[in-house]
C-alpha atoms as a PDB file:
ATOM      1  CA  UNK A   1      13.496 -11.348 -12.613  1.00  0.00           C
ATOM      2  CA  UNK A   2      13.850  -7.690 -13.789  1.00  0.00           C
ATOM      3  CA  UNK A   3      11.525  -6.873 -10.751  1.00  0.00           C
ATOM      4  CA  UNK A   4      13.396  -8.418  -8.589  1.00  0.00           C
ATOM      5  CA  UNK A   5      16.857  -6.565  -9.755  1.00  0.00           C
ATOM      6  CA  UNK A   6      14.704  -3.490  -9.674  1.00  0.00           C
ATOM      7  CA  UNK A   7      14.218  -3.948  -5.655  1.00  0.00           C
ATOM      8  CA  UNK A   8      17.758  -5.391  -5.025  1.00  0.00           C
ATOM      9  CA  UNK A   9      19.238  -1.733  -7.055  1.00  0.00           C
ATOM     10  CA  UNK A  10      18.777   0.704  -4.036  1.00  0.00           C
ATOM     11  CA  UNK A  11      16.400   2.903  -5.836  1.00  0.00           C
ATOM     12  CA  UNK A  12      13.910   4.507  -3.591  1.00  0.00           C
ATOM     13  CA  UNK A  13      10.983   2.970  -4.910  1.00  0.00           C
ATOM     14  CA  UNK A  14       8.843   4.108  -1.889  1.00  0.00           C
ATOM     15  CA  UNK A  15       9.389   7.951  -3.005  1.00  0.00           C
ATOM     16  CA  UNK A  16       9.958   8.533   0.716  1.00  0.00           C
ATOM     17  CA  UNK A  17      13.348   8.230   0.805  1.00  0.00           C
ATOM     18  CA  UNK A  18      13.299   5.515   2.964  1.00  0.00           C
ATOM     19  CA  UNK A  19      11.188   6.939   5.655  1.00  0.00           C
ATOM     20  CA  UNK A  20       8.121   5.209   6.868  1.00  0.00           C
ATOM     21  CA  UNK A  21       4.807   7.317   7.606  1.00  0.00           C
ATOM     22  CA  UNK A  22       1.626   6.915   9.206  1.00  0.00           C
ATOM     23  CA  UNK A  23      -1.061   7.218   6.193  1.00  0.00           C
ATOM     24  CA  UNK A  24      -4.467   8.212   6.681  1.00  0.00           C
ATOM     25  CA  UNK A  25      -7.606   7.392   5.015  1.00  0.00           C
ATOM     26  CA  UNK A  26      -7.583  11.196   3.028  1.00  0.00           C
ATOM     27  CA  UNK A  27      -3.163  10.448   2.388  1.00  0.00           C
ATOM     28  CA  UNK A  28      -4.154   7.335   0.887  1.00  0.00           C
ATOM     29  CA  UNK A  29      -7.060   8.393  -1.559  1.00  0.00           C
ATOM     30  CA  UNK A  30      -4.736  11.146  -2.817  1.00  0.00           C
ATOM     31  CA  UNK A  31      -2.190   8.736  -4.218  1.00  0.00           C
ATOM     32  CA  UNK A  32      -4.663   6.901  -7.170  1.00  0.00           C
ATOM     33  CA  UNK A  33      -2.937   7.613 -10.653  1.00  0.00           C
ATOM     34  CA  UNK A  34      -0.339   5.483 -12.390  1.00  0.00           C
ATOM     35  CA  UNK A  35       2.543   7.261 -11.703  1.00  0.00           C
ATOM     36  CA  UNK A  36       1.365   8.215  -7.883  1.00  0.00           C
ATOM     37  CA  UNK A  37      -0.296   5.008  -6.689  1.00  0.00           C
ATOM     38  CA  UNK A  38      -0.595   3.516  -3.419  1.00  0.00           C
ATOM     39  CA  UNK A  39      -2.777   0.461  -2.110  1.00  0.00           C
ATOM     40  CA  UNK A  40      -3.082  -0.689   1.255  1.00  0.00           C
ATOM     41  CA  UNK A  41      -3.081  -4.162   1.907  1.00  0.00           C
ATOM     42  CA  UNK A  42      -3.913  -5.523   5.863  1.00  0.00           C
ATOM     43  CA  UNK A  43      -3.141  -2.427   7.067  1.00  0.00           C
ATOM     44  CA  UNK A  44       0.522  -1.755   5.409  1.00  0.00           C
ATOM     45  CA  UNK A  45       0.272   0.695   2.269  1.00  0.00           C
ATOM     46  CA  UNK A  46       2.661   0.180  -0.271  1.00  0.00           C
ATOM     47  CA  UNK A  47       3.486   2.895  -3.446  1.00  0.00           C
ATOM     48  CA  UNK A  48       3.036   0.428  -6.636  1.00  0.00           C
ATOM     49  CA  UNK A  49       3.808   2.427  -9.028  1.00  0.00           C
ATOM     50  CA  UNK A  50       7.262   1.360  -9.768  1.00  0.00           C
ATOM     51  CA  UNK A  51       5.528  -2.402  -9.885  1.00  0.00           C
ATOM     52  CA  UNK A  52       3.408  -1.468 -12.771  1.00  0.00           C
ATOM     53  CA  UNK A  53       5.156  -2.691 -15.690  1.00  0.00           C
ATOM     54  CA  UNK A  54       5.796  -6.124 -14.025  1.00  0.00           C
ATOM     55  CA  UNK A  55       2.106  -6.939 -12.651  1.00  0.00           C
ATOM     56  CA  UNK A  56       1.685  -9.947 -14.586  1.00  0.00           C
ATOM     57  CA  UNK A  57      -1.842  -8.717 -14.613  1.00  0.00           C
ATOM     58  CA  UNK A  58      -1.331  -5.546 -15.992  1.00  0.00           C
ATOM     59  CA  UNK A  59      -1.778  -2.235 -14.532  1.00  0.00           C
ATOM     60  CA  UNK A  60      -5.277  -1.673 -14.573  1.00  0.00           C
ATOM     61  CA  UNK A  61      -5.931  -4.747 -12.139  1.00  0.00           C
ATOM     62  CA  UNK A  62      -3.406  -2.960  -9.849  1.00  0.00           C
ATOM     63  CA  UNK A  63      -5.473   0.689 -10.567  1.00  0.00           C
ATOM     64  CA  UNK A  64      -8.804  -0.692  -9.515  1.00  0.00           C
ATOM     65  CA  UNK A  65      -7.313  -0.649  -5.767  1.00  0.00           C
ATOM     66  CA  UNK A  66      -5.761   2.979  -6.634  1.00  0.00           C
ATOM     67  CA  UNK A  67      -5.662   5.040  -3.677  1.00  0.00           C
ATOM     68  CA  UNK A  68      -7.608   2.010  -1.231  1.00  0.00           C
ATOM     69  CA  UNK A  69      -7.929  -0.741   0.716  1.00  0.00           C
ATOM     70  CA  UNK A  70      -7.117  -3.619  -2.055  1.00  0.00           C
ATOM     71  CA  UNK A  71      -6.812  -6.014   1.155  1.00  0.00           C
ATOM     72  CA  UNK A  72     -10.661  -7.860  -0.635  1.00  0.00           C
ATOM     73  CA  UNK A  73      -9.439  -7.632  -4.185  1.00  0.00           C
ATOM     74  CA  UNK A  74      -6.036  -8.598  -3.517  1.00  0.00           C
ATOM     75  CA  UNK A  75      -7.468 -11.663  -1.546  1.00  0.00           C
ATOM     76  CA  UNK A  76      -9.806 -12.504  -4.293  1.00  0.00           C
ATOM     77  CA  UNK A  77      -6.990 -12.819  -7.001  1.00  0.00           C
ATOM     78  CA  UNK A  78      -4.254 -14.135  -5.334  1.00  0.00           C
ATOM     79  CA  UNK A  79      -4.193 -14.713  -1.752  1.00  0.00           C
ATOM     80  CA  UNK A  80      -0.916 -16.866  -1.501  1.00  0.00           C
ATOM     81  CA  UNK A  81       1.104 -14.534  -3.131  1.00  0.00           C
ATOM     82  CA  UNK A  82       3.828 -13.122  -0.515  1.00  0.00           C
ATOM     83  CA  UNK A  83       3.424  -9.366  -1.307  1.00  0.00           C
ATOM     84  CA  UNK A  84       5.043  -8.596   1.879  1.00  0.00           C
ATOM     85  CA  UNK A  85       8.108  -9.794   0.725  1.00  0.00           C
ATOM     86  CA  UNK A  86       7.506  -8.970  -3.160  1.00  0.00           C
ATOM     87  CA  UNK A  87       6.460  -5.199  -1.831  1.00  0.00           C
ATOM     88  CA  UNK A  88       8.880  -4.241   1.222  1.00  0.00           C
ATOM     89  CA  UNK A  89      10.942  -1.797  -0.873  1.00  0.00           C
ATOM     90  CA  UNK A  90       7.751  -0.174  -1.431  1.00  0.00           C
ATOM     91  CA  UNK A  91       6.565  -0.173   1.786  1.00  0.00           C
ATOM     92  CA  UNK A  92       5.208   3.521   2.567  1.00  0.00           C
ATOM     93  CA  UNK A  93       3.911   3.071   5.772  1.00  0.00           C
ATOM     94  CA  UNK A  94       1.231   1.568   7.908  1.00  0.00           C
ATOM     95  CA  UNK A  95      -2.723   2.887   7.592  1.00  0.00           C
ATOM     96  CA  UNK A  96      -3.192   5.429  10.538  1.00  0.00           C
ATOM     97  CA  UNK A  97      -5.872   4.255  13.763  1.00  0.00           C
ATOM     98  CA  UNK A  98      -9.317   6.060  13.545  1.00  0.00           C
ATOM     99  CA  UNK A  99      -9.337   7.006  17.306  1.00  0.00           C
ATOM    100  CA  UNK A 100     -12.787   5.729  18.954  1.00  0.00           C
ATOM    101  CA  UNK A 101     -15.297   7.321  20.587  1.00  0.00           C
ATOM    102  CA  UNK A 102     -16.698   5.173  23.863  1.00  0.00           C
ATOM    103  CA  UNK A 103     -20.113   5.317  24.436  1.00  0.00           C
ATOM    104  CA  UNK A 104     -19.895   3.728  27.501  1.00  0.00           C
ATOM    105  CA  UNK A 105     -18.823   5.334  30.990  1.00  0.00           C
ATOM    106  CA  UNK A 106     -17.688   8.975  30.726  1.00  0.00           C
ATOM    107  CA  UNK A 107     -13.712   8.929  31.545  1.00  0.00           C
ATOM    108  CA  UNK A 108     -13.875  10.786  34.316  1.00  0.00           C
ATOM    109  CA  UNK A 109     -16.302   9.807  37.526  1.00  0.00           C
END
């Protein structure tokens, strides 16, 4: 319950101030301590350090996904848990597209 009053309080718990970015592979391995730390889970990243304290598994579950994908590991623990829901306040952003290279036809002819 106290995490839930935390998200309904209208603190910025994104540390964005309510802005959502495009993160990128680098962005994302930056944020990987306690008080700094952001996972990405299918492709939405999401700053969990205000979440912490109230991970019924503690916070070093939530560190070994520091600053990565945690999509596997989150999967592995707890796949019906609705994080989307649990996590929007700390939604940072979504993960940035690699752009591909074709190796087919040139563009141009």
């Amino acid at each position: 319950m106290d995490w839930i009053r935390l998200t309904k309080s209208g603190k910025d718990l994104t540390g964005l101030k309510g802005r959502l970015i495009e993160v990128t592979e680098e962005e994302l391995k930056n944020h990987n301590k306690k008080d700094d730390c952001w996972i990405c889970i299918r492709g939405f990243v999401y700053n969990v350090s205000p979440y912490m304290e109230y991970h019924p598994g503690g916070e070093d579950e939530l560190m070994r996904a520091a600053g990565s994908d945690g999509t596997d590991l989150f999967d592995q623990v707890h796949r019906w848990v609705n994080y989307e829901s649990m996590l929007k306040e700390c939604l940072v952003g979504r993960m940035a597209v690699k752009p591909t290279i074709s190796k087919g036809k040139p563009w141009h002819l």
